[in-house]
Protein backbone atom coordinates (compact mmCIF):
# COMPACT_ATOMS: atom_id res chain seq x y z
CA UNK A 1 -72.38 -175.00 9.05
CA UNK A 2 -71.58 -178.22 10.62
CA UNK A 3 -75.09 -179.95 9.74
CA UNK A 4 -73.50 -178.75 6.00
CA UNK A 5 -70.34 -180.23 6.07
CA UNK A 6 -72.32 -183.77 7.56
CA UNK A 7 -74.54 -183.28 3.97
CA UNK A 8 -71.24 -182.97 1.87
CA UNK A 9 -70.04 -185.94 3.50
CA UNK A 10 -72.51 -187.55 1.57
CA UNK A 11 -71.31 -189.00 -1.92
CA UNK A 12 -75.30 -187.94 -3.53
CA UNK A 13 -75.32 -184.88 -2.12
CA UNK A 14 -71.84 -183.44 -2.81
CA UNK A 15 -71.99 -184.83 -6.50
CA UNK A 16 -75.12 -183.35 -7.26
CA UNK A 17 -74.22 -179.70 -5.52
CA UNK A 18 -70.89 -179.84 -7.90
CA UNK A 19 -73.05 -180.62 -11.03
CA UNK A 20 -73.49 -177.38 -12.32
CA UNK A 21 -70.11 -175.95 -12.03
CA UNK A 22 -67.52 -178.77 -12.24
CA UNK A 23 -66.96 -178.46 -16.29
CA UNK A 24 -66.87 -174.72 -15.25
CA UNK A 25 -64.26 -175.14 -12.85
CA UNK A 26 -61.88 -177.51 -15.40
CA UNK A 27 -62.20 -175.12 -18.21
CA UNK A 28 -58.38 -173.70 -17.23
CA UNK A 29 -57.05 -176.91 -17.08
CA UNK A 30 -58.76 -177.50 -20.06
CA UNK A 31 -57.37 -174.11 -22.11
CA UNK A 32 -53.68 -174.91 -21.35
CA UNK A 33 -53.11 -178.84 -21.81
CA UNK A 34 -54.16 -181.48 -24.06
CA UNK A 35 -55.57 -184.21 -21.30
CA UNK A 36 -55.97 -186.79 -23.94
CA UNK A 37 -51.99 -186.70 -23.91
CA UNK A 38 -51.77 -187.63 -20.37
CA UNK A 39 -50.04 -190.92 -19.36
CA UNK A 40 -50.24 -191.52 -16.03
CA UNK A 41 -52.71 -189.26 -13.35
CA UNK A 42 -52.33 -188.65 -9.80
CA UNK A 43 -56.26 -187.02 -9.04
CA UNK A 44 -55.23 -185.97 -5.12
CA UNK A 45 -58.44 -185.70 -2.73
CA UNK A 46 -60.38 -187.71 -5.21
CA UNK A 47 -63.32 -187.37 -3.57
CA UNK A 48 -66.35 -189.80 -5.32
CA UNK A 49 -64.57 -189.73 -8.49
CA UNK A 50 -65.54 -186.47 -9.53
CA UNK A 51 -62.58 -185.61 -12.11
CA UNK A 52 -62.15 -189.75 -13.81
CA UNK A 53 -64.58 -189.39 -16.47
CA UNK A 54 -61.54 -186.35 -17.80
CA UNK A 55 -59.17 -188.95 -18.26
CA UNK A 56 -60.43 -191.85 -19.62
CA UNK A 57 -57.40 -192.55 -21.55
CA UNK A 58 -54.81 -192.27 -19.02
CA UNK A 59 -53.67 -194.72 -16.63
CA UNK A 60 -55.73 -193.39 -13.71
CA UNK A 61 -55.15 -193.26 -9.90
CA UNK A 62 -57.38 -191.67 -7.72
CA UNK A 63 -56.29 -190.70 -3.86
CA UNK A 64 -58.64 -189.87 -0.94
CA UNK A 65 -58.27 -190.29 2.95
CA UNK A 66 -61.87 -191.12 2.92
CA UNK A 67 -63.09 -194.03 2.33
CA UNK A 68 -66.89 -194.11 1.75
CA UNK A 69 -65.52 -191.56 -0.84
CA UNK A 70 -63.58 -194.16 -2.76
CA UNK A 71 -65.58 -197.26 -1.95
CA UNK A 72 -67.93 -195.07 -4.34
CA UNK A 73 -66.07 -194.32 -6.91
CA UNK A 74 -64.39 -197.43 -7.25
CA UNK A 75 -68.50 -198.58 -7.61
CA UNK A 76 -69.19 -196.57 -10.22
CA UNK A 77 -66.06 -195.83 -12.38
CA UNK A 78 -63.91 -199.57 -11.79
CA UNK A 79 -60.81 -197.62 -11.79
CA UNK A 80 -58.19 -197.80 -9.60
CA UNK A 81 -58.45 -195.88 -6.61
CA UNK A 82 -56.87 -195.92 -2.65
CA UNK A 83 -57.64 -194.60 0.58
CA UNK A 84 -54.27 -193.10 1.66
CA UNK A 85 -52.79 -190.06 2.98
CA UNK A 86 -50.94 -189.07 -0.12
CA UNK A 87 -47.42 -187.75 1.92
CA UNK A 88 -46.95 -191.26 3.09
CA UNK A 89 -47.62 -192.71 -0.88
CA UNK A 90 -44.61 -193.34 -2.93
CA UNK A 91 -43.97 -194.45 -6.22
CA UNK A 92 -40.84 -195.97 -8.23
CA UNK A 93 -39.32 -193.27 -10.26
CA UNK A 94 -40.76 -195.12 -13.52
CA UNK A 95 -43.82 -195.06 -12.11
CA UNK A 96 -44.23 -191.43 -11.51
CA UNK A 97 -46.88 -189.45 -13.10
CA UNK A 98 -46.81 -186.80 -15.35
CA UNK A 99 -50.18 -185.31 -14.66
CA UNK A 100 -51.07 -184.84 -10.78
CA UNK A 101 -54.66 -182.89 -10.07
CA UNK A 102 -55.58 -181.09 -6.61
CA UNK A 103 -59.06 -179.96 -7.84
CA UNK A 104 -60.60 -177.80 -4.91
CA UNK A 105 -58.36 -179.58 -2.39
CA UNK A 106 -55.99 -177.49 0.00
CA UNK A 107 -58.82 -174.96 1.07
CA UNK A 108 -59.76 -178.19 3.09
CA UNK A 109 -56.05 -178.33 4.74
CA UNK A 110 -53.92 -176.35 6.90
CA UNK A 111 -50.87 -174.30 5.68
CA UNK A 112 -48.44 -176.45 7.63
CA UNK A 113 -50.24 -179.62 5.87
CA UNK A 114 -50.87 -177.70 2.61
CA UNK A 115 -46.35 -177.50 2.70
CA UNK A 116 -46.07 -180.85 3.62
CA UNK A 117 -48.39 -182.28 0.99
CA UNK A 118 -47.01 -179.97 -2.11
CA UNK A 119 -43.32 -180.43 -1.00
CA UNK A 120 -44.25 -184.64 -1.59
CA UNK A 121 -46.46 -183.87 -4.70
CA UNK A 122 -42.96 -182.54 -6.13
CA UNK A 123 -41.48 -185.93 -5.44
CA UNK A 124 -44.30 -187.85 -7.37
CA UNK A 125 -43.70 -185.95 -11.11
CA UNK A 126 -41.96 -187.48 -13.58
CA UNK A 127 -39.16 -185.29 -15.41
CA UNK A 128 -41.67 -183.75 -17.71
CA UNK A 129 -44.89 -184.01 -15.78
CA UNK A 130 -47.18 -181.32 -13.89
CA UNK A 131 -48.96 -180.50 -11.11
CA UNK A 132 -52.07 -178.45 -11.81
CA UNK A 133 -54.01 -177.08 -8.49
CA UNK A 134 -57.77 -176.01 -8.53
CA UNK A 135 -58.66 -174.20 -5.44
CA UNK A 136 -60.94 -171.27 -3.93
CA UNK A 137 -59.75 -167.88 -3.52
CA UNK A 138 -60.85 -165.46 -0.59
CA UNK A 139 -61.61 -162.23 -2.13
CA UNK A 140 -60.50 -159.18 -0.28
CA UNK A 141 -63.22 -157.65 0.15
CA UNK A 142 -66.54 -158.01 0.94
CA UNK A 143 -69.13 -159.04 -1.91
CA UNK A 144 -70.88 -162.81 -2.56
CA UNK A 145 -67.90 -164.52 -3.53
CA UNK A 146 -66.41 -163.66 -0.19
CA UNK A 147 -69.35 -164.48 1.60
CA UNK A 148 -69.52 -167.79 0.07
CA UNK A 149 -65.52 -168.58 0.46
CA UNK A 150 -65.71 -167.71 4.26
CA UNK A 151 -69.40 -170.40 4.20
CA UNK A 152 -67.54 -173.06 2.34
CA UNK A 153 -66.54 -176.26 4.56
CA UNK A 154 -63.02 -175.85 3.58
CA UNK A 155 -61.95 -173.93 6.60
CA UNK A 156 -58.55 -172.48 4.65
CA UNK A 157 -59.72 -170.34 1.18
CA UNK A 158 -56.65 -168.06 0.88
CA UNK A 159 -55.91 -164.50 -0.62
CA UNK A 160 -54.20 -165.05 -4.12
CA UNK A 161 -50.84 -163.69 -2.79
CA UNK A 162 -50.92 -166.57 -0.44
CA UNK A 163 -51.91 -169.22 -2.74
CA UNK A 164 -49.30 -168.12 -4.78
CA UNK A 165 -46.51 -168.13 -2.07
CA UNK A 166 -47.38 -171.71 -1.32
CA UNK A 167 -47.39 -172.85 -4.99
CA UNK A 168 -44.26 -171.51 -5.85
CA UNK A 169 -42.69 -173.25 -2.74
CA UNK A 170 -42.82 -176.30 -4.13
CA UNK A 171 -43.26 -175.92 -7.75
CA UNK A 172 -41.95 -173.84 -10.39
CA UNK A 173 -44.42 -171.88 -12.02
CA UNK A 174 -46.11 -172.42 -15.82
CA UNK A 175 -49.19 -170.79 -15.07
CA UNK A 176 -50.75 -168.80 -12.63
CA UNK A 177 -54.48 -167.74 -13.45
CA UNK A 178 -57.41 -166.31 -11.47
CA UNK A 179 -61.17 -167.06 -12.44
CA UNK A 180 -64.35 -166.57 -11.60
CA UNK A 181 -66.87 -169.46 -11.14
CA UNK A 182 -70.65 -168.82 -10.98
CA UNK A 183 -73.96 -168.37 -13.13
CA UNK A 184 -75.61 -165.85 -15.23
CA UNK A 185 -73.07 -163.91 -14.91
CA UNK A 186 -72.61 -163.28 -11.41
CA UNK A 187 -69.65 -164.73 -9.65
CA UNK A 188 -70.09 -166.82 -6.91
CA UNK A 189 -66.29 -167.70 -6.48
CA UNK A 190 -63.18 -166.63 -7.12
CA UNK A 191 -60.88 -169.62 -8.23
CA UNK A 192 -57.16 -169.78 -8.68
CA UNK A 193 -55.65 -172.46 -11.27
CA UNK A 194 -52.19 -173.17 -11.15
CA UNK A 195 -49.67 -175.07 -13.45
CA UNK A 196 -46.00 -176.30 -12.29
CA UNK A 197 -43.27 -177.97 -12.67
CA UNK A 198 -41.41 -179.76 -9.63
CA UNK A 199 -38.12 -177.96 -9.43
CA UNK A 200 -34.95 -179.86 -10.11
């Protein structure tokens, strides 16, 4: 598993083993908001730039604590991106955005971490803006999906209950929807997609 995660590390090789299933994995974010009405985006744990081609028309800001990562996709997209932890990154209040994206991000992070970093996302929406979360669900019991959750380099996939319970720490919720993600019909994970507002 470790030689993995080293491969994933790579920009090529993690872009080309999302390929096939990252317009899959948008398609809730997708069925409940208009992204072409999006001002300005916070894409948290940018990675290589994976989600910036979704908002083309929005002022843009990718985040990312690595920086090969965003030395990449500043390369090929020439939008604006940073290598920053995103709980010490602040913003004026008219310079908060209403769209902020965690696409397949806190199954990477601890739950103390996961807290800290939702509780600042809060702080970062503007009065009518939204966070929308993206993120890999461990199955209770045992079947592919499970298997692959518990292989996955993110050390932290979650039961839905406590995906949920963090969430709704922080946010208020709009939406709360389980998915699968997979091909031919077979599901290889279980996703979670979640919509909120900060609360006020």
């Amino acid at each position: 598993m470790k030689s993995y995660a080293r491969l994933m590390e790579n920009e090529l090789a993690y872009r080309v083993w999302q390929a096939p299933f990252a317009q899959k994995k948008l398609a809730p974010l997708y069925a409940h908001n208009d992204l072409a009405r999006a001002r300005r985006v916070l894409d948290v744990g940018c990675g290589p730039g994976t989600n910036t081609a979704h908002f083309a028309s929005a002022d843009y800001l990718g985040i990312d604590i690595n920086a090969d990562y965003i030395e990449s996709a500043r390369r090929r997209y020439g939008r604006d991106f940073v290598v920053a932890d995103v709980t010490k990154y602040d913003v004026v209040p008219e310079q908060r955005f209403d769209l902020i994206l965690a696409n397949s991000l806190f199954h990477h992070i601890d739950t103390a971490s996961t807290r800290r970093i939702l509780t600042h996302l809060a702080t970062l929406l503007s009065d009518d803006g939204n966070v929308h979360i993206l993120d890999l669900v461990l199955p209770p019991r045992a079947s592919v999906s499970r298997f692959l959750a518990r292989a996955d380099r993110g050390e932290y996939p979650r039961p839905l209950e406590t995906w949920h319970e963090l969430f709704t720490s922080a946010f208020e919720q709009v939406v709360f929807e389980p998915y699968p993600l997979g091909v031919a019909g077979m599901t290889l994970w279980n996703m979670i997609y979640f919509k909120g507002r900060a609360r006020r």
